[in-house]
N, C-alpha and C. Protein backbone atom coordinates (compact mmCIF):
# COMPACT_ATOMS: atom_id res chain seq x y z
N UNK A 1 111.98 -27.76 98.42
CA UNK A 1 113.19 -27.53 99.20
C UNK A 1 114.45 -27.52 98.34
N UNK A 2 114.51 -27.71 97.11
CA UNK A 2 115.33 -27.62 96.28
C UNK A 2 116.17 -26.16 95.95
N UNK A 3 114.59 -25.18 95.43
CA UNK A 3 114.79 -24.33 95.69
C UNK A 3 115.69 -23.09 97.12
N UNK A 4 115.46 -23.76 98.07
CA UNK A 4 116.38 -23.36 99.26
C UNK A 4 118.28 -23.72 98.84
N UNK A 5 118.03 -25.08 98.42
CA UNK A 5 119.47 -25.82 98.12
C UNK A 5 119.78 -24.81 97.40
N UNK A 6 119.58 -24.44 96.36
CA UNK A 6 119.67 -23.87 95.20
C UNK A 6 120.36 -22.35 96.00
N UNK A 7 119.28 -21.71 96.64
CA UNK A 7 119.39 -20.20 96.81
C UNK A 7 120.49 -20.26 98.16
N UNK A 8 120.92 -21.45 99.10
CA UNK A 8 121.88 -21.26 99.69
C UNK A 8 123.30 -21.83 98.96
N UNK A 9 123.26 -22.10 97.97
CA UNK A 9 124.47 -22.53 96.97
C UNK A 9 124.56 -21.31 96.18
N UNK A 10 123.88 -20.61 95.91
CA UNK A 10 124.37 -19.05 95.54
C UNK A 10 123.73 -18.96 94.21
N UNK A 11 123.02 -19.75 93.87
CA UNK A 11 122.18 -20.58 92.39
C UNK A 11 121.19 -19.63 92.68
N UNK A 12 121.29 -18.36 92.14
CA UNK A 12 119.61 -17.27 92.58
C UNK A 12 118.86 -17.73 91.31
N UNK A 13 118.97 -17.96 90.14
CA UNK A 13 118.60 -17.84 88.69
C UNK A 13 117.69 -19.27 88.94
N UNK A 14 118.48 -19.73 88.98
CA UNK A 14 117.90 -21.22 89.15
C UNK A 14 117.05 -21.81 90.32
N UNK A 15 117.41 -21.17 91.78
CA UNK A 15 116.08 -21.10 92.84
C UNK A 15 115.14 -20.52 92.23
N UNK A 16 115.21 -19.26 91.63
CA UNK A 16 114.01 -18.26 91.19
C UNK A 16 113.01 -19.60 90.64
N UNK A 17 113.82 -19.98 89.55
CA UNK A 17 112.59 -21.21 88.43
C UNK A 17 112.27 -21.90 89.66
N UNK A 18 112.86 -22.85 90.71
CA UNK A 18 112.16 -23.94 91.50
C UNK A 18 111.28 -22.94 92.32
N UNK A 19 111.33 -21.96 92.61
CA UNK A 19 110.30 -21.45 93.60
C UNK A 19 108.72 -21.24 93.24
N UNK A 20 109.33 -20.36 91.54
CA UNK A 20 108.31 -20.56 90.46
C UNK A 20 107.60 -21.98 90.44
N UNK A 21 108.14 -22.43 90.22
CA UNK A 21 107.48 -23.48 89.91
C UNK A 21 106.78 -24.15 91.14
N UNK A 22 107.17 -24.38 92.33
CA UNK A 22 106.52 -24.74 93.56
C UNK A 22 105.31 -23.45 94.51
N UNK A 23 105.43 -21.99 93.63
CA UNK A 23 104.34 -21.34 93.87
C UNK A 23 102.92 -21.55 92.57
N UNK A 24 103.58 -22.13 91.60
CA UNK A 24 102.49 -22.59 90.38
C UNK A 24 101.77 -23.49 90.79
N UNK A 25 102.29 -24.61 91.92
CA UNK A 25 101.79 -25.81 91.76
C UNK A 25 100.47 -25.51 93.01
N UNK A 26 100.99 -25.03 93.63
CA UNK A 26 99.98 -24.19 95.25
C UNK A 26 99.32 -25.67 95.70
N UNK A 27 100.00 -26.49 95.85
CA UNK A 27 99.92 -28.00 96.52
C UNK A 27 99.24 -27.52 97.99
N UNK A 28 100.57 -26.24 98.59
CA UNK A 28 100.38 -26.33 99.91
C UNK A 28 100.85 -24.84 100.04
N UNK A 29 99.73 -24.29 101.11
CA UNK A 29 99.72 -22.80 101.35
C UNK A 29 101.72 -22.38 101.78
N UNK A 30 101.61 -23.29 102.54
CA UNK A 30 102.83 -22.70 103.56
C UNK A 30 103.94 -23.12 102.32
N UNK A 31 103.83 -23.54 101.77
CA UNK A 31 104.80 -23.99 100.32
C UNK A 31 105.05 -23.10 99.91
N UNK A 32 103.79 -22.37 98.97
CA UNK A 32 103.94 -21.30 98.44
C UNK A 32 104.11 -20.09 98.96
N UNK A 33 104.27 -19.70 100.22
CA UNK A 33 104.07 -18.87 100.71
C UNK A 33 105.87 -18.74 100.91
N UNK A 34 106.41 -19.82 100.95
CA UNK A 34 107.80 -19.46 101.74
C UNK A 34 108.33 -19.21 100.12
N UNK A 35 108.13 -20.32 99.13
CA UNK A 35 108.45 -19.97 97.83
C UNK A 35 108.50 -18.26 97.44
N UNK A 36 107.46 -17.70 97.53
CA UNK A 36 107.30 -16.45 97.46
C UNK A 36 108.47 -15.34 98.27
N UNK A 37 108.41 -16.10 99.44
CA UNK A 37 109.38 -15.16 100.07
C UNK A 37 111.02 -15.43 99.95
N UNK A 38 111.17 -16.82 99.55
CA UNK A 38 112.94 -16.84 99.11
C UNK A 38 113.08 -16.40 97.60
N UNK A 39 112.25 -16.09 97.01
CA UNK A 39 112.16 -15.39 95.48
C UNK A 39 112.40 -14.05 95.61
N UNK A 40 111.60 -13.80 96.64
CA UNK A 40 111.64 -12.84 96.99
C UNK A 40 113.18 -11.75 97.35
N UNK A 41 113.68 -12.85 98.30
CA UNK A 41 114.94 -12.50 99.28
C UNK A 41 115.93 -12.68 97.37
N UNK A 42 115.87 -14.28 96.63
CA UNK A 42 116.84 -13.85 95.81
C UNK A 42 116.67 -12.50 94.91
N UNK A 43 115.77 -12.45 94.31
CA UNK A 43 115.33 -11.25 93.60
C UNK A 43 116.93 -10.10 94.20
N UNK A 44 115.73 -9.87 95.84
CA UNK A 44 116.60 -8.79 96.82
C UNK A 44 118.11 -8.68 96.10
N UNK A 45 118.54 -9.98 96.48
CA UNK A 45 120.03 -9.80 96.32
C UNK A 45 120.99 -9.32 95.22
N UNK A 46 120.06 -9.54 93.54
CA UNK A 46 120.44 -9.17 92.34
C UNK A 46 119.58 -7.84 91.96
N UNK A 47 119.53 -7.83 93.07
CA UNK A 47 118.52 -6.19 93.45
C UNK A 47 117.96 -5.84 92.39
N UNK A 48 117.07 -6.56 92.08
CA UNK A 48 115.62 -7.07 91.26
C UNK A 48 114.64 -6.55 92.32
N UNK A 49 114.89 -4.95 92.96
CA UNK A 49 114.12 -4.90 93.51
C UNK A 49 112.47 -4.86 93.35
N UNK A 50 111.81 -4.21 92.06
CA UNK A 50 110.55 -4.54 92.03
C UNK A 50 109.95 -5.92 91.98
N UNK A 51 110.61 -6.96 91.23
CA UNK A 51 110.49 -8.02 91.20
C UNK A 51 110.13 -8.77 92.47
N UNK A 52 111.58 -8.30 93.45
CA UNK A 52 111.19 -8.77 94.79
C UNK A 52 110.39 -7.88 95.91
N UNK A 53 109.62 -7.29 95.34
CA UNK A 53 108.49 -6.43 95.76
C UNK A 53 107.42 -7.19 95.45
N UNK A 54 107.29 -7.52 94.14
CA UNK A 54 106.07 -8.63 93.73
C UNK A 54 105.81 -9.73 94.17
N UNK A 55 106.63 -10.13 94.75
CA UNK A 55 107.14 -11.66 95.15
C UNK A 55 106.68 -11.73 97.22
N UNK A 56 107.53 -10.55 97.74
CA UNK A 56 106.81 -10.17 99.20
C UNK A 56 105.30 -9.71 99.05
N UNK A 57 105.26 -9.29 98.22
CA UNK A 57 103.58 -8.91 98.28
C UNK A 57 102.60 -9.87 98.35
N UNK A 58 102.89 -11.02 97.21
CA UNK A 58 102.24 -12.54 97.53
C UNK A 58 102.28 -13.03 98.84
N UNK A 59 103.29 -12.80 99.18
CA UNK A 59 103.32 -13.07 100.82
C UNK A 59 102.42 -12.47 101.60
N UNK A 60 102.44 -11.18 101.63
CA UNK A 60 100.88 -10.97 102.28
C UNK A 60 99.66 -11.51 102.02
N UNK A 61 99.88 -11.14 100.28
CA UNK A 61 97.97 -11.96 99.89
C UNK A 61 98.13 -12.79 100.43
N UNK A 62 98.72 -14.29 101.06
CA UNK A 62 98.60 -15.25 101.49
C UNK A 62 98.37 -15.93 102.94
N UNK A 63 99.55 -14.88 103.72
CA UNK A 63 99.68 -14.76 105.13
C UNK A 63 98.66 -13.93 105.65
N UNK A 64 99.10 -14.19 107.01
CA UNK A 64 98.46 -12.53 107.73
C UNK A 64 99.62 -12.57 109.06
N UNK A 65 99.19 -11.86 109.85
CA UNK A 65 100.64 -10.92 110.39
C UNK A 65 101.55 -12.08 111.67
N UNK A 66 100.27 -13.50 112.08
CA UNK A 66 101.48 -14.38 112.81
C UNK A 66 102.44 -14.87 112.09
N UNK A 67 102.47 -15.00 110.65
CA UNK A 67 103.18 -16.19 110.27
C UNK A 67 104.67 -15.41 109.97
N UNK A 68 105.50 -16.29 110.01
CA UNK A 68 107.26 -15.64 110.15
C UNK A 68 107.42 -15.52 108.59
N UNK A 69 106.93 -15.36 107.90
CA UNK A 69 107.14 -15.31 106.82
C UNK A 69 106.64 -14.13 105.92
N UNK A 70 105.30 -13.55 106.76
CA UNK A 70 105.02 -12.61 106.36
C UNK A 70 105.99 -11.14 107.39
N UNK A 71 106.27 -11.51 108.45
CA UNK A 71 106.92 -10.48 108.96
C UNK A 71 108.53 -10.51 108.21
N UNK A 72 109.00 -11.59 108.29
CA UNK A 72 110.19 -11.55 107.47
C UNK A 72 110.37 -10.24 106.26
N UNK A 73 109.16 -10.94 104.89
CA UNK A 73 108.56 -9.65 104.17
C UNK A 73 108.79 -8.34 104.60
N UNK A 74 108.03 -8.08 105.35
CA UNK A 74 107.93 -6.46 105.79
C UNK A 74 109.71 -5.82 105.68
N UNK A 75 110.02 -6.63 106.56
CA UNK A 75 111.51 -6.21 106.58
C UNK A 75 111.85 -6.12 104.31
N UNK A 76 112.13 -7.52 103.79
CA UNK A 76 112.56 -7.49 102.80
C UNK A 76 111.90 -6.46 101.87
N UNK A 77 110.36 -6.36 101.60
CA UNK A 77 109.89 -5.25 100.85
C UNK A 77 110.12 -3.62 101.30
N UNK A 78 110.57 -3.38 102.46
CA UNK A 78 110.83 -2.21 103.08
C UNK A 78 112.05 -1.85 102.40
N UNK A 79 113.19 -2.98 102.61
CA UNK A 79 114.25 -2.66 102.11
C UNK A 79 113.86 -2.40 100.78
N UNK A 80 113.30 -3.38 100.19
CA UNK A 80 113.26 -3.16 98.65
C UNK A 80 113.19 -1.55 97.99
N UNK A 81 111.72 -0.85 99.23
CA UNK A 81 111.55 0.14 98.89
C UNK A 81 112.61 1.39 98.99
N UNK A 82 112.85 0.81 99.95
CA UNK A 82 114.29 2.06 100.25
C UNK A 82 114.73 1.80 99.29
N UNK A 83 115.80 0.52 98.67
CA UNK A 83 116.45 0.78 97.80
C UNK A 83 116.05 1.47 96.19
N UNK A 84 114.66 1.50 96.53
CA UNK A 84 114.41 1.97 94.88
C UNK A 84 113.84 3.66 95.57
N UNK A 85 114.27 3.71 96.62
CA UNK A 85 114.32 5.46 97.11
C UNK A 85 112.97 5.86 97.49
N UNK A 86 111.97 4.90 97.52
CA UNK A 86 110.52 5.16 98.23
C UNK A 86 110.51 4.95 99.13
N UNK A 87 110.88 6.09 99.77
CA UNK A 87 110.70 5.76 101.38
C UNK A 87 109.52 6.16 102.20
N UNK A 88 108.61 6.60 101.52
CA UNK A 88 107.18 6.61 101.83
C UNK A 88 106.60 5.26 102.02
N UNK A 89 106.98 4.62 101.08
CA UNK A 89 106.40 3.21 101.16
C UNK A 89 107.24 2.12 102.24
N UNK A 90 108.43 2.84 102.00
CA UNK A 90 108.94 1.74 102.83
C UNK A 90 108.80 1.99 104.59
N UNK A 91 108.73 3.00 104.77
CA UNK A 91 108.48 3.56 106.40
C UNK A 91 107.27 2.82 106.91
N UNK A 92 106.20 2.64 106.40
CA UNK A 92 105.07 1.30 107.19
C UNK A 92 105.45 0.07 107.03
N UNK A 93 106.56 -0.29 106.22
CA UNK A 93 106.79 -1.53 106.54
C UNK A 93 107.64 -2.02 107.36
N UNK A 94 108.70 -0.69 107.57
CA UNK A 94 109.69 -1.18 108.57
C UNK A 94 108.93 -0.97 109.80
N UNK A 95 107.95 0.04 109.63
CA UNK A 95 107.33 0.15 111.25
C UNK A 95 106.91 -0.93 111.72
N UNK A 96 105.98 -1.61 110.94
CA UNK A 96 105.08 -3.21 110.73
C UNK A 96 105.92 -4.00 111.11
N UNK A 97 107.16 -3.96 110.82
CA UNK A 97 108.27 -4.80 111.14
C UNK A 97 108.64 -4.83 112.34
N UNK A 98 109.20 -3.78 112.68
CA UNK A 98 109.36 -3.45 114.52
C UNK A 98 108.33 -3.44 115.39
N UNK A 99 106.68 -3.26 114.83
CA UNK A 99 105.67 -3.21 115.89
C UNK A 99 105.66 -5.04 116.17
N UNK A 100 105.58 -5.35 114.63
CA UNK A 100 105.09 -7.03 115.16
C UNK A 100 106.23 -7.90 115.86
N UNK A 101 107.43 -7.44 115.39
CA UNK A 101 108.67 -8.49 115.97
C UNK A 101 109.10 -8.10 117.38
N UNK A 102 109.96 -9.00 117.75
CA UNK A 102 110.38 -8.44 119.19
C UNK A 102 111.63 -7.96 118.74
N UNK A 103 112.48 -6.97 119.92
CA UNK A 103 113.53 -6.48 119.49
C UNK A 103 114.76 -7.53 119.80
N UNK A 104 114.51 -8.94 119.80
CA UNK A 104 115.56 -9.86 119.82
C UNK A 104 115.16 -10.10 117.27
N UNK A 105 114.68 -9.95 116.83
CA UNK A 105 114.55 -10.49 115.82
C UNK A 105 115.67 -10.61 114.91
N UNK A 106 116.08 -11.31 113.88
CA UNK A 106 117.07 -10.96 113.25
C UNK A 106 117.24 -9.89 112.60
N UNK A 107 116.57 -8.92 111.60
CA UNK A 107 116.66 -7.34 111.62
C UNK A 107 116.47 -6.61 112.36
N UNK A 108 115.92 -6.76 113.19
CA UNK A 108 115.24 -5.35 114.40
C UNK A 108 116.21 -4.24 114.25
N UNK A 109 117.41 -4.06 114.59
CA UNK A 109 118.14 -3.54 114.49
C UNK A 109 118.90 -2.42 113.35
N UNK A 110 118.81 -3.20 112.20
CA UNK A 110 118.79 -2.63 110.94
C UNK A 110 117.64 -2.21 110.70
N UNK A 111 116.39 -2.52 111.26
CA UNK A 111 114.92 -1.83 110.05
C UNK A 111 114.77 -0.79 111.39
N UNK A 112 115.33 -0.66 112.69
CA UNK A 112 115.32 0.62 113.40
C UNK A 112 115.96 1.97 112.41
N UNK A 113 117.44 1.61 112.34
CA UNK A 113 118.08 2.85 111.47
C UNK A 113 117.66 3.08 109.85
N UNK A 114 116.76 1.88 109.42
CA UNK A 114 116.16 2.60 108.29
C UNK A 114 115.24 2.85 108.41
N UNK A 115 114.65 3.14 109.52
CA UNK A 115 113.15 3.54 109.41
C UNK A 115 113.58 5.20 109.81
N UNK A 116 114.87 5.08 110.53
CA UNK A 116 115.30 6.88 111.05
C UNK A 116 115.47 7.09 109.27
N UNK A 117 116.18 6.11 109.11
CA UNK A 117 117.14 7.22 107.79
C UNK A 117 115.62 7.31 106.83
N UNK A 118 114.30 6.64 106.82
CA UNK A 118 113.17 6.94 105.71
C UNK A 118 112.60 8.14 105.99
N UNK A 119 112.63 8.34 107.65
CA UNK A 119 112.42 9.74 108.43
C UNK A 119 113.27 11.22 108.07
N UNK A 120 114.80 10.46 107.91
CA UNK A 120 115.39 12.03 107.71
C UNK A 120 115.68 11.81 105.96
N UNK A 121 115.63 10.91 104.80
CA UNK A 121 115.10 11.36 103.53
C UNK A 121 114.14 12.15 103.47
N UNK A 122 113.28 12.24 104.10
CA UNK A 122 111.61 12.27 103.37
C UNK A 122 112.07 13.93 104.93
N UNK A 123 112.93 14.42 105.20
CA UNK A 123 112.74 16.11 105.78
C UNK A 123 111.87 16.04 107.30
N UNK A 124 112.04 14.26 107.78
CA UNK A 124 111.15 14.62 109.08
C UNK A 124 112.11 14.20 110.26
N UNK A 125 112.64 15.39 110.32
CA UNK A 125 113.58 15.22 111.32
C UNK A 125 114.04 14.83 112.82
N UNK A 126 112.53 15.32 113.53
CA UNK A 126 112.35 15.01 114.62
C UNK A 126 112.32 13.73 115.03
N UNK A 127 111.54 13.06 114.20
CA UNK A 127 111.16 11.65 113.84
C UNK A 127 112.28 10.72 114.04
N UNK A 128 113.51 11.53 112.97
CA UNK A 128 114.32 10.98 112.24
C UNK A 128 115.49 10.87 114.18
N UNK A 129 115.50 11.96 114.32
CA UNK A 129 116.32 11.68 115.32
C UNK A 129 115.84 11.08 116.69
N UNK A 130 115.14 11.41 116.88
CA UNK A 130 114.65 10.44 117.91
C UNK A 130 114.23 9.00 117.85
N UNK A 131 114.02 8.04 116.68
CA UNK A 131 114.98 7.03 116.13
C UNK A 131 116.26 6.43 116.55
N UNK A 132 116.94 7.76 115.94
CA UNK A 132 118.67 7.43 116.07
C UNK A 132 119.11 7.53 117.17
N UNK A 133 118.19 8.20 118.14
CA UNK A 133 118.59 8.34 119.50
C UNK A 133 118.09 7.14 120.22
N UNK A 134 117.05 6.57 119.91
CA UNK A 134 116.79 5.07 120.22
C UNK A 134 117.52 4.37 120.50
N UNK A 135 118.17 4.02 118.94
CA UNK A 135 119.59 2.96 118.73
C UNK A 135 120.45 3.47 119.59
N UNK A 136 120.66 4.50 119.45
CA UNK A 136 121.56 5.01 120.62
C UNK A 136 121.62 3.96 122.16
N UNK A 137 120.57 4.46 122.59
CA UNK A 137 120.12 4.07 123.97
C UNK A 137 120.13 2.40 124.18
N UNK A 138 119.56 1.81 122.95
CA UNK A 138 119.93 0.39 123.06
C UNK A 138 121.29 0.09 122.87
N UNK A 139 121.62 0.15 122.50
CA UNK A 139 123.30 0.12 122.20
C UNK A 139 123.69 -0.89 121.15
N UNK A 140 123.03 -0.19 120.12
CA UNK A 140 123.48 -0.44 118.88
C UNK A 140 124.62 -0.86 118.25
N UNK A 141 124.90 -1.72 117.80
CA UNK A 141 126.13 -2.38 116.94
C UNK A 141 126.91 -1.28 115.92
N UNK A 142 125.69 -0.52 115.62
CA UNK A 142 126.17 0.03 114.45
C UNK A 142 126.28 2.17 115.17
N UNK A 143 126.19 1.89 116.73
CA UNK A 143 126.07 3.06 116.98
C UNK A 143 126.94 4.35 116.53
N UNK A 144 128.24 3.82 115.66
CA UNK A 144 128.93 4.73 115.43
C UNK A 144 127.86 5.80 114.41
N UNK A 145 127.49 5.04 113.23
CA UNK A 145 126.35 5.45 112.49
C UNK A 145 125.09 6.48 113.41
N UNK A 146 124.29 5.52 114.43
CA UNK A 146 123.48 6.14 115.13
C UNK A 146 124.18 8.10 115.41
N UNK A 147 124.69 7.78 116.07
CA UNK A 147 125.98 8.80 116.52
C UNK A 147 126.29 10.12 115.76
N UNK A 148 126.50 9.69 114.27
CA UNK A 148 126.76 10.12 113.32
C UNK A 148 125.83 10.82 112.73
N UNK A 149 124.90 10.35 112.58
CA UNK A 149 123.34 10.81 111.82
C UNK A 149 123.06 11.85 112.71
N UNK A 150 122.83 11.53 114.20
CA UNK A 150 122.19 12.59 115.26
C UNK A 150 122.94 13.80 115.07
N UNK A 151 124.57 13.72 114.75
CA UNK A 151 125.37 14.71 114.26
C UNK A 151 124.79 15.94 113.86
N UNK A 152 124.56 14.91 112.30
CA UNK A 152 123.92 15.67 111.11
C UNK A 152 122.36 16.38 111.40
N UNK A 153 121.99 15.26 112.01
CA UNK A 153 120.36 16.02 111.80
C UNK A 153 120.37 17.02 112.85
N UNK A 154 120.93 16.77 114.21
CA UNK A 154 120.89 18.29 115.06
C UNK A 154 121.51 19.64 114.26
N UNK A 155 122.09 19.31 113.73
CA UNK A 155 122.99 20.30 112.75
C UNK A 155 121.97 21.10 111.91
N UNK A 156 121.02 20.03 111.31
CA UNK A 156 120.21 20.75 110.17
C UNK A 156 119.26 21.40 111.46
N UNK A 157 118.61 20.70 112.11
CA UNK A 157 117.95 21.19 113.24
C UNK A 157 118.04 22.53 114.32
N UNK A 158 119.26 22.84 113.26
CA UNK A 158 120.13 24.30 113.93
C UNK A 158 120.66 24.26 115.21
N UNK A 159 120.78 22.78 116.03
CA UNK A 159 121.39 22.40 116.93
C UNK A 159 123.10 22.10 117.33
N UNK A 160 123.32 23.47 116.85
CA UNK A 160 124.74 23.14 116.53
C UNK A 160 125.15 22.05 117.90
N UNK A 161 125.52 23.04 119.17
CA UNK A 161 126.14 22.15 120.48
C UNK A 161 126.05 21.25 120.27
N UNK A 162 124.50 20.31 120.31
CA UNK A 162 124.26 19.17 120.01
C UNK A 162 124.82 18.06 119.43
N UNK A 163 125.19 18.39 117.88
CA UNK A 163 125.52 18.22 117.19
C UNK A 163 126.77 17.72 117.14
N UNK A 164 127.68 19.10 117.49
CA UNK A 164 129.17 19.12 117.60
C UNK A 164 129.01 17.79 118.65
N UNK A 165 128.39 17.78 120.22
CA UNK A 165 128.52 16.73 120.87
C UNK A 165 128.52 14.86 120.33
N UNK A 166 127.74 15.02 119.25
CA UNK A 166 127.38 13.80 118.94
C UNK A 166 128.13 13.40 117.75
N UNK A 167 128.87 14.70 116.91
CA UNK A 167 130.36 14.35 116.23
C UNK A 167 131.06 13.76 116.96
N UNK A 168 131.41 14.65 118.01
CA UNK A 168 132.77 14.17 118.61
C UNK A 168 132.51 13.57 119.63
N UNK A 169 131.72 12.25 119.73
CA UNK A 169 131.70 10.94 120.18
C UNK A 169 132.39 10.00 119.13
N UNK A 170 131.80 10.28 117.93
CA UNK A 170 132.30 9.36 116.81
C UNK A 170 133.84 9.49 116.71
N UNK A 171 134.18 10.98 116.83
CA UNK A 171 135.18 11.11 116.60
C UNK A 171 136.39 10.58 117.35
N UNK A 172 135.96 10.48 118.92
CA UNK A 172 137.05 10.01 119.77
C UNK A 172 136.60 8.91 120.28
N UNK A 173 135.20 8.30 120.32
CA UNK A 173 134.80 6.59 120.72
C UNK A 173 134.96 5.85 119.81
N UNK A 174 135.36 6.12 118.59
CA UNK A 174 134.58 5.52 117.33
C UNK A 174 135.92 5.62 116.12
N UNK A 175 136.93 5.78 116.35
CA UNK A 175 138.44 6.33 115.43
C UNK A 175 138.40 5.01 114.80
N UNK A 176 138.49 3.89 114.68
CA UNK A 176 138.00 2.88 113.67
C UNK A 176 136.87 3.15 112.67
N UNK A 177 135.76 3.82 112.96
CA UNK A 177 134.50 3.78 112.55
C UNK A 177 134.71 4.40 110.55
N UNK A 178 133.74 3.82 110.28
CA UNK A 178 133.82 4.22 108.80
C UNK A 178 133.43 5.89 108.30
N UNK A 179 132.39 5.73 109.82
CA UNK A 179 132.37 7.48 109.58
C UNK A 179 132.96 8.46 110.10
N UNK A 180 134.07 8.14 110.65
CA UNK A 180 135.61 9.04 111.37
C UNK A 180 135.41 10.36 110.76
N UNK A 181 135.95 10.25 109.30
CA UNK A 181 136.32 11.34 108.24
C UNK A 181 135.00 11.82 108.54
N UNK A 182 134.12 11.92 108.16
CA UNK A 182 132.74 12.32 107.65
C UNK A 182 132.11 13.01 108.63
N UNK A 183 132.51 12.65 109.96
CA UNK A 183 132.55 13.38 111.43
C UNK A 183 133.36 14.43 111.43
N UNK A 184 134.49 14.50 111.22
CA UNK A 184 135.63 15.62 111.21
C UNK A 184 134.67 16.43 110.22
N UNK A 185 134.63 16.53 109.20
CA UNK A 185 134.00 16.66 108.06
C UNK A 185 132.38 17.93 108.59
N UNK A 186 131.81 17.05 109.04
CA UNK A 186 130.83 17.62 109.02
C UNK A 186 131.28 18.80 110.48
N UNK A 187 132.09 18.20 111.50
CA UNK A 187 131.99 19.09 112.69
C UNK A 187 132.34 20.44 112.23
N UNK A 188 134.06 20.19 111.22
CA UNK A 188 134.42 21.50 110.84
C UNK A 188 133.21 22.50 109.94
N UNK A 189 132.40 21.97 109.10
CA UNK A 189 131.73 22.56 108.54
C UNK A 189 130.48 23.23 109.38
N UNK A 190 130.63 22.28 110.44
CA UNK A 190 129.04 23.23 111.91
C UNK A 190 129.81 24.68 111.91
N UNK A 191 130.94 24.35 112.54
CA UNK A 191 132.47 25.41 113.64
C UNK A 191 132.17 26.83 112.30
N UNK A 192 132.40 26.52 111.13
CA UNK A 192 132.58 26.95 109.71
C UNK A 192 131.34 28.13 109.43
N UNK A 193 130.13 27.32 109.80
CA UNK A 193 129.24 28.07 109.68
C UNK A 193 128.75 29.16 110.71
């Protein structure tokens, strides 16, 4: 538990060694198992992402799919993968993530829109938007985004109307939103084409 002290004092370098060291000792399954996964999460944060790919993966060899620790994982190695741009790999884990958790979980929400956005990297659009239309429908925190994406992908989808419609939500529900510009942006460039 040191290791925790450590990694909520902002000490990642130094949790890493206590976690190490309390997954060496394998006293106790559930020990090592959480060890693995806050190594894991610090890794994440100094975005050491393969590292903390290696580290969630122990978590599986160890777990299996009740324990909160291995679903936690799914989420963290998903991200991992996205961030190192495999989103092949990472799309079963965010799925794994959303099939096993409920949609009260603490990511649910976030591993919904990256499982759209692993959908519209990887050219599968349909996928991708009907996803984003999900978040939509739940009513997403981050729906300006949701909103935004459906934009774009009806757009590529040759859906202009669509499209234009789901700009200019962002554009006039959403005039705070980070993707304001990027809405204007893309609508003029539908109108354009």
């Amino acid at each position: 538990y040191k290791g925790t002290e450590l990694f909520n004092r902002s000490e990642y370098a130094r949790a890493v060694n206590m976690f190490d060291e309390a997954s060496a000792l394998d006293y106790d399954k559930n020990i090592t198992i959480q060890a693995h996964y806050w190594a894991g999460e610090a890794y994440s944060i100094g975005n050491r992402w393969e590292d903390a790919i290696n580290e969630y993966a122990a978590v599986f060899r160890l777990s299996r799919d009740g324990n909160p620790y291995h679903l936690k994982s799914r989420y963290g190695i998903g991200y991992a993968y996205f961030n190192l741009k495999e989103y092949e790999k990472a799309e079963p884990n965010f799925e794994a993530y959303l099939r096993q958790g409920s949609s009260s979980a603490q990511n649910y929400r976030d591993a919904l829109l990256r499982l759209a956005d692993c959908h519209y990297a990887q050219k599968s659009y349909e996928e991708a938007l009907a996803i984003y239309q999900q978040s939509i429908r739940e009513n997403h925190p981050d729906m300006d985004y949701a909103l935004y994406q459906t934009g774009v992908v009806r757009g590529l989808l040759n859906q202009k109307n669509a499209a234009i419609e789901a700009l200019n939500k962002v554009i006039s529900e959403h005039r705070r939103s980070a993707y304001h510009d990027d809405a204007l942006f893309e609508k003029a460039q539908i109108l354009f084409e």
